[in-house]
Each structure stands twice: as structure tokens, then as C-alpha cells.
Protein backbone atom coordinates (compact mmCIF):
# COMPACT_ATOMS: atom_id res chain seq x y z
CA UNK A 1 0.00 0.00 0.00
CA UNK A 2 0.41 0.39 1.44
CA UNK A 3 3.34 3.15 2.56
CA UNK A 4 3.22 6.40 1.16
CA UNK A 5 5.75 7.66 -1.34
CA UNK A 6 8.55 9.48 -1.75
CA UNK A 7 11.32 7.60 -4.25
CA UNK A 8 13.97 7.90 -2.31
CA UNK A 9 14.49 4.54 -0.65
CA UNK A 10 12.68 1.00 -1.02
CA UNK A 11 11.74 0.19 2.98
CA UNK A 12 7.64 -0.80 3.60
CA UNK A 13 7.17 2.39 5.63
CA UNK A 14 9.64 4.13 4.64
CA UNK A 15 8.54 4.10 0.97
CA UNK A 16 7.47 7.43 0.47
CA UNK A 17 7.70 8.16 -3.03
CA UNK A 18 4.52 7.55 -6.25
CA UNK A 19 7.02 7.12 -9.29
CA UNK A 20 6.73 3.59 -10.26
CA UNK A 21 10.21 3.00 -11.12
CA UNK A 22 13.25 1.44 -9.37
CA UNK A 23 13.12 2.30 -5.31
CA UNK A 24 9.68 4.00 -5.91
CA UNK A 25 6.38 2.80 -4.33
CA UNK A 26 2.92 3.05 -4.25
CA UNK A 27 1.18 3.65 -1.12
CA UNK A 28 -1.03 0.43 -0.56
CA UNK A 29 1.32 -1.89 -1.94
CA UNK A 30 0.66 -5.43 -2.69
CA UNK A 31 3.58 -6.66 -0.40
CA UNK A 32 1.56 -5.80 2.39
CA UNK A 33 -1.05 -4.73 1.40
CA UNK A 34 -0.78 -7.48 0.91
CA UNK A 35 3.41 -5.17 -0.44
CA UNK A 36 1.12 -5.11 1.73
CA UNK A 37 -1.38 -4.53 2.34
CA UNK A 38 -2.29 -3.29 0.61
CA UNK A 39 -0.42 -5.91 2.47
CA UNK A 40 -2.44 -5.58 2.34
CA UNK A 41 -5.82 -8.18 2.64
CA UNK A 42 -6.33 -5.47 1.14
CA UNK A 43 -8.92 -2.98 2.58
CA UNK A 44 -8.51 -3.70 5.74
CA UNK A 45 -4.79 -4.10 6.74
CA UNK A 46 -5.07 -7.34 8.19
CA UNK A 47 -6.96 -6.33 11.49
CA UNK A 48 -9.83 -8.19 12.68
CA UNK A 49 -12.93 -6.05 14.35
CA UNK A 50 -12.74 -6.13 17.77
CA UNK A 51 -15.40 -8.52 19.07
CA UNK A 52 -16.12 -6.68 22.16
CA UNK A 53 -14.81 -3.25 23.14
CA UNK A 54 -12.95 -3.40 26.69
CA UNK A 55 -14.92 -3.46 29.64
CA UNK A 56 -15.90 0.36 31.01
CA UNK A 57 -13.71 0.92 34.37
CA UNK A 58 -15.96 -0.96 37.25
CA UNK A 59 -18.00 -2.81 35.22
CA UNK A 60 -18.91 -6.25 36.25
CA UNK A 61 -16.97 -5.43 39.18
CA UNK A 62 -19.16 -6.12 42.22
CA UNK A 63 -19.73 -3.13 44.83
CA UNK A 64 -16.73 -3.10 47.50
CA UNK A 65 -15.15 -6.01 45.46
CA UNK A 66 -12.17 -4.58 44.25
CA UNK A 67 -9.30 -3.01 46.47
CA UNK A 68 -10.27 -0.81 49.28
CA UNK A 69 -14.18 0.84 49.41
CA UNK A 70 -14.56 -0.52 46.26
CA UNK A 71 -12.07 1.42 44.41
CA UNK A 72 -10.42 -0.91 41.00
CA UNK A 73 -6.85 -2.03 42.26
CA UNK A 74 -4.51 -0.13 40.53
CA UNK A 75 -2.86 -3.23 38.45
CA UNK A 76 -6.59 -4.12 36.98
CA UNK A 77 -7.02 -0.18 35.90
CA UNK A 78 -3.42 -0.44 34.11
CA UNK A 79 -4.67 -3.56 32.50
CA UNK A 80 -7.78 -1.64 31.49
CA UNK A 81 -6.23 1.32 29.97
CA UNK A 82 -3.81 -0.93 27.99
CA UNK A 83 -6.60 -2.72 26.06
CA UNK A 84 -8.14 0.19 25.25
CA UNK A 85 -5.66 1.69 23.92
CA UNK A 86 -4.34 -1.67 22.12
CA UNK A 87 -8.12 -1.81 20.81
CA UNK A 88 -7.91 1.77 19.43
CA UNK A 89 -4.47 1.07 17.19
CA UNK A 90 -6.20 -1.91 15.61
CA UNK A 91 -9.34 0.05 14.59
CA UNK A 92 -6.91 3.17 13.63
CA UNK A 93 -5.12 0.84 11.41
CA UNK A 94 -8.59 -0.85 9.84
CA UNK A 95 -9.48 2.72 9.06
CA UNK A 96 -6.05 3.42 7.47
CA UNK A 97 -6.31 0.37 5.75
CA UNK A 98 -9.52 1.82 4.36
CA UNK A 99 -8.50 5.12 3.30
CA UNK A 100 -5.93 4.22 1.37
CA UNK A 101 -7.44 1.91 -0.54
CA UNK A 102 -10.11 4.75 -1.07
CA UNK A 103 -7.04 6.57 -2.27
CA UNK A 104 -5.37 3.66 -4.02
CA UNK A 105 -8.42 3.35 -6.41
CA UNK A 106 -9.09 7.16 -7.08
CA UNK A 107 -5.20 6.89 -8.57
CA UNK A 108 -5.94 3.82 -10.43
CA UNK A 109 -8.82 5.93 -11.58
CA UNK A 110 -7.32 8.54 -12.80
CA UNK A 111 -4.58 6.82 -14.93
CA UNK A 112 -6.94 3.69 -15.96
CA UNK A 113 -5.24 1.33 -13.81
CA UNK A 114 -7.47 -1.55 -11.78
CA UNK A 115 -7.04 -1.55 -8.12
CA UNK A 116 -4.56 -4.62 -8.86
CA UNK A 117 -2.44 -3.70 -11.66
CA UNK A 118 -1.84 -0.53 -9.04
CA UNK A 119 -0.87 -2.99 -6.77
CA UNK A 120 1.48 -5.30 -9.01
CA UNK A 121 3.28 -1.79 -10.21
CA UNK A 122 3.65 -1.19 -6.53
CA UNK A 123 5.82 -4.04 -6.17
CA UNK A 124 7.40 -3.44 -9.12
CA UNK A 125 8.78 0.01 -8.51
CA UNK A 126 9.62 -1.50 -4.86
CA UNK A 127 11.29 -5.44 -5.60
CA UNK A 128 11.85 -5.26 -9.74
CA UNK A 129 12.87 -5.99 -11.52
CA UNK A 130 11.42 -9.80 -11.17
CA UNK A 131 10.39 -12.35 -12.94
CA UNK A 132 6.52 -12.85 -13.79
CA UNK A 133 6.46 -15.77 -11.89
CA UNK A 134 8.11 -14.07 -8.46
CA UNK A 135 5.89 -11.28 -9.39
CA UNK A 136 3.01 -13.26 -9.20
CA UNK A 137 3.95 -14.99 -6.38
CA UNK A 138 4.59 -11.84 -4.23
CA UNK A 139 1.04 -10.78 -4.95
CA UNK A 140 -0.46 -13.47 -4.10
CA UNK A 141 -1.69 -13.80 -7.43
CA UNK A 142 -1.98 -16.95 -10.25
CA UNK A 143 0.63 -16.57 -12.71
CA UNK A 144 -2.22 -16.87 -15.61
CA UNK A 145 -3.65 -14.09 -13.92
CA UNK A 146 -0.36 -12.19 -14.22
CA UNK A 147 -0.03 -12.61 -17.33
CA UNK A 148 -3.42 -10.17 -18.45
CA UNK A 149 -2.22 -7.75 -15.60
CA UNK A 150 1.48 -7.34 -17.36
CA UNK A 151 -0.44 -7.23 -20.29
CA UNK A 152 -2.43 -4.36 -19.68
CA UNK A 153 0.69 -2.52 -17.84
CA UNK A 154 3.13 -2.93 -20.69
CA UNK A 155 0.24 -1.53 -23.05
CA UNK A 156 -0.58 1.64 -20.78
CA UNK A 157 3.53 2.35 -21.08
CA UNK A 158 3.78 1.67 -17.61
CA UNK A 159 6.43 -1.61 -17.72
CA UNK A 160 8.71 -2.93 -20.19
CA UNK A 161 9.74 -6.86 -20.42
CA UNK A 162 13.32 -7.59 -20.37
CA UNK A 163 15.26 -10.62 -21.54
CA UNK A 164 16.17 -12.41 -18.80
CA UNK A 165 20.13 -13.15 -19.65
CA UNK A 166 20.39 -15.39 -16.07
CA UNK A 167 17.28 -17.62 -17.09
CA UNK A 168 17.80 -20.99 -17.52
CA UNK A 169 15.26 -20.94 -20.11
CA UNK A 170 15.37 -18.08 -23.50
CA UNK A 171 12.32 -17.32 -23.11
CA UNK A 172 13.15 -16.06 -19.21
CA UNK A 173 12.04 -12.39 -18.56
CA UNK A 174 12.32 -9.82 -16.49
CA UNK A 175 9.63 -6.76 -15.75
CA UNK A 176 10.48 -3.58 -14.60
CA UNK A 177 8.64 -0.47 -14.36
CA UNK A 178 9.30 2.62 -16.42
CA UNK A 179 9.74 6.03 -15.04
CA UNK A 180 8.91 7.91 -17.82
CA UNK A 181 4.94 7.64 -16.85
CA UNK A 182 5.90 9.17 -12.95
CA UNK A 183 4.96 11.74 -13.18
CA UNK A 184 1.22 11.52 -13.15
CA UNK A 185 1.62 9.53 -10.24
CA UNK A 186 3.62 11.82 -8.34
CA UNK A 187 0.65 14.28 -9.08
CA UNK A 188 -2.15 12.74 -8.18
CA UNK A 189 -0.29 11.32 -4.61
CA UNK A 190 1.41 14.78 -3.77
CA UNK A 191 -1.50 15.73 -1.68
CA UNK A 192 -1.35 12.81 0.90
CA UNK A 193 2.26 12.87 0.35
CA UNK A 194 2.31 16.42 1.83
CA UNK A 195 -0.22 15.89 4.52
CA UNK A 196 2.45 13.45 5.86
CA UNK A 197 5.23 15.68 5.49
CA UNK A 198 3.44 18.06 7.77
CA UNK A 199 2.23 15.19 10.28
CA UNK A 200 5.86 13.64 10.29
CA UNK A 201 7.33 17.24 11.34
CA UNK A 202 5.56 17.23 15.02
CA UNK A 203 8.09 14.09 15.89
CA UNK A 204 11.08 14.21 16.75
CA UNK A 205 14.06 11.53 15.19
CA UNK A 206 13.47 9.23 18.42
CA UNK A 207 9.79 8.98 17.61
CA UNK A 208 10.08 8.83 14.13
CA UNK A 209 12.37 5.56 14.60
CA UNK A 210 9.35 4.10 17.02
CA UNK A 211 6.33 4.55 14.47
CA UNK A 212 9.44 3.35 11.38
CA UNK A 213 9.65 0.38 13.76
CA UNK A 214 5.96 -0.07 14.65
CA UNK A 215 5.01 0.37 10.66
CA UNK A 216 7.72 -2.26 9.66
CA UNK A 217 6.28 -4.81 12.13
CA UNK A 218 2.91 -4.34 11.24
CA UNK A 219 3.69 -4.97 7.28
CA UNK A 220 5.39 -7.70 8.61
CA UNK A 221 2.45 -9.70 10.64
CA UNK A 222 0.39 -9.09 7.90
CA UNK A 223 2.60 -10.54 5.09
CA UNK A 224 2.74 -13.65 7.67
CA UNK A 225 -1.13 -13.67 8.03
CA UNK A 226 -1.50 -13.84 4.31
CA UNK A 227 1.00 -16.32 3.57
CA UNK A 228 -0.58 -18.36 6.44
CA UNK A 229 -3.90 -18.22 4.60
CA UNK A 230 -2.81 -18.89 1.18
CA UNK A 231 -1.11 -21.53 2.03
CA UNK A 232 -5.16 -23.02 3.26
């Protein structure tokens, strides 16, 4: 997803760049979304709904039961406090999740790209070159399936197949995306792309490295999560 865009260097949170060349990413990436995603599961980042919201302070606690004149020990009110706020990053992440797909397609719009041939570019401009098969594979996608979605990119002038001079086979290629059409992408992202400039500048370099970290994990359980569920 994904990740919002800059071009400058090729990490899942870090990637802050729209061009969908080498280093570049889309925000919403497949890897996560899916890149990715996104990572990814696609909409909704990965998060499950919370089945029940946690418990308002005292409830079900019985009158007098808890610590002196009834007052909630101050371990259980810790506890309490923790879960909601646990509970409040997983729905702020759904949401995310949400918007940027919003986002994601009114790009895709824009340019004539479907919500997945964003995505596959995505990893492109963040992991290509690769192969159509490791493309595929990455985005969780049947490598007949691929095959339409290069199809349609290489037509729109947004990829180029190389010869593949490693492959064991001649007819081994490589895709890579082609900067040439960055432009409009950089466009149509420099709004979000400057609404987290601005939120990134009220944290300091310590903090900065906590949310990097945070982000990175995040992409990372949900890469597992899909794996896990692709593989049945």
C-alpha cells in the first residue's frame, strides 16, 4: 500500500515516493497490502474487528469487590487502559487500511489502472525488476492471472519486459517499471504525500524511529497472516 511515497528509498514504511520506477512505491502496496497490504488483505490491513470493546472501568466489578471501598486495584485499571488503547491502534489501522485503498483506487482511476495492476506496479517500482512468476507470487496472485495484468501494464507504457540473460530458459524475462509515466503519479499522490510531510514534522528523530519500527512490524504480521492463509 500500502506506505506512502517518496522515491527515495525502497523500505515498507519508509517508501514514500509515487514514481513507479526502481526504489519508488505506491502507497497500498501489494507486499503488504498485501506489499502489503495493501499488504495488504487489502482494505482492511489485516486487522480483525474487535469482538467486544474493553470493559468500562468498574464494570462487572461487584460493589466493595475490588481493592479498598470498592475502588479498582490499581494493576486491573493499568490492565484496562492498555486494552483500550491496544483496541484503538487496531481500529486506527482498519481505518487506514480503508483510506488508502479509497485513495489507491481514485489513482488507479485517474490513470486507468485496476485496483490490482496498481498494486502489481507497486511491487514493481519497490522489488523489480522480477520475474513474472516471483511477481506473481509476491502478490499473491496466479501466474495466468499475471499474465493479463502485465499485459495491460506494458500496453498503458507503464512496464517494459526484459530478456532475462540469467534464465535458464530463453524465453526467461524480467519486468520492470518505467519512469517515464511518474509523473502523473507523483501528481495525483502529492496531496497525501504532503499531509504526511506536515504530520511527520511534530516528531522528533526518536519517535520517528518508534512509528518506522511499529510500521515495519505491522507490514510484517500481515505478510505472515497472508502467507498463512494462502497456504489453506
Amino acid at each position: 500500500m500500502d506506505p506512502i511515497l517518496d522515491g527515495e528509498d525502497d523500505g515498507p514504511p519508509e517508501d514514500k515516493g509515487a514514481v513507479p520506477g526502481e526504489g519508488d512505491s505506491v502507497p497500498g502496496g501489494a507486499d503488504v497490502a498485501a506489499d502489503s497490504a495493501g499488504a495488504a488483505a487489502d482494505a482492511g490491513m489485516g486487522v480483525a474487528p474487535e469482538m467486544a470493546s474493553a470493559p468500562r472501568d468498574g464494570a462487572g466489578t461487584p460493589p466493595g469487590g475490588a481493592g479498598d471501598g470498592g475502588r479498582v486495584p490499581g494493576a486491573v485499571a493499568v490492565a484496562r487502559t492498555r486494552r483500550r488503547l491496544i483496541t484503538g491502534i487496531k481500529e486506527s489501522l482498519r481505518a487506514m487500511g480503508t483510506q488508502l485503498s479509497l485513495l489507491n483506487h481514485q489513482v488507479g482511476a485517474r490513470v486507468e489502472l485496476k485496483d490490482v495492476d496498481l498494486n502489481c506496479l507497486d511491487l514493481l517500482a519497490r522489488r523489480g525488476p522480477l520475474s513474472p512468476t516471483a511477481l506473481a507470487r509476491r502478490a499473491g496472485l496466479h501466474p495466468a492471472t499475471m499474465t493479463g495484468i502485465l499485459d495491460r501494464l506494458e500496453r498503458g507504457g507503464w512496464v517494459v519486459r526484459d530478456r532475462d540473460p540469467d534464465a535458464p530458459d530463453r524465453r526467461g524475462v524480467t519486468v520492470r517499471p518505467l519512469r517515464e509515466r511518474g509523473a502523473d503519479l507523483y501528481r495525483l499522490y502529492s496531496g497525501m504525500n504532503a499531509s504526511l510531510d506536515e504530520i511527520c514534522a511534530g516528531y522528533d528523530e526518536a519517535e520517528l524511529e518508534l512509528l518506522a519500527g511499529f510500521l515495519r512490524r505491522t507490514t510484517d504480521a500481515g505478510q505472515s497472516a497472508a502467507a498463512d492463509l494462502a497456504l489453506g
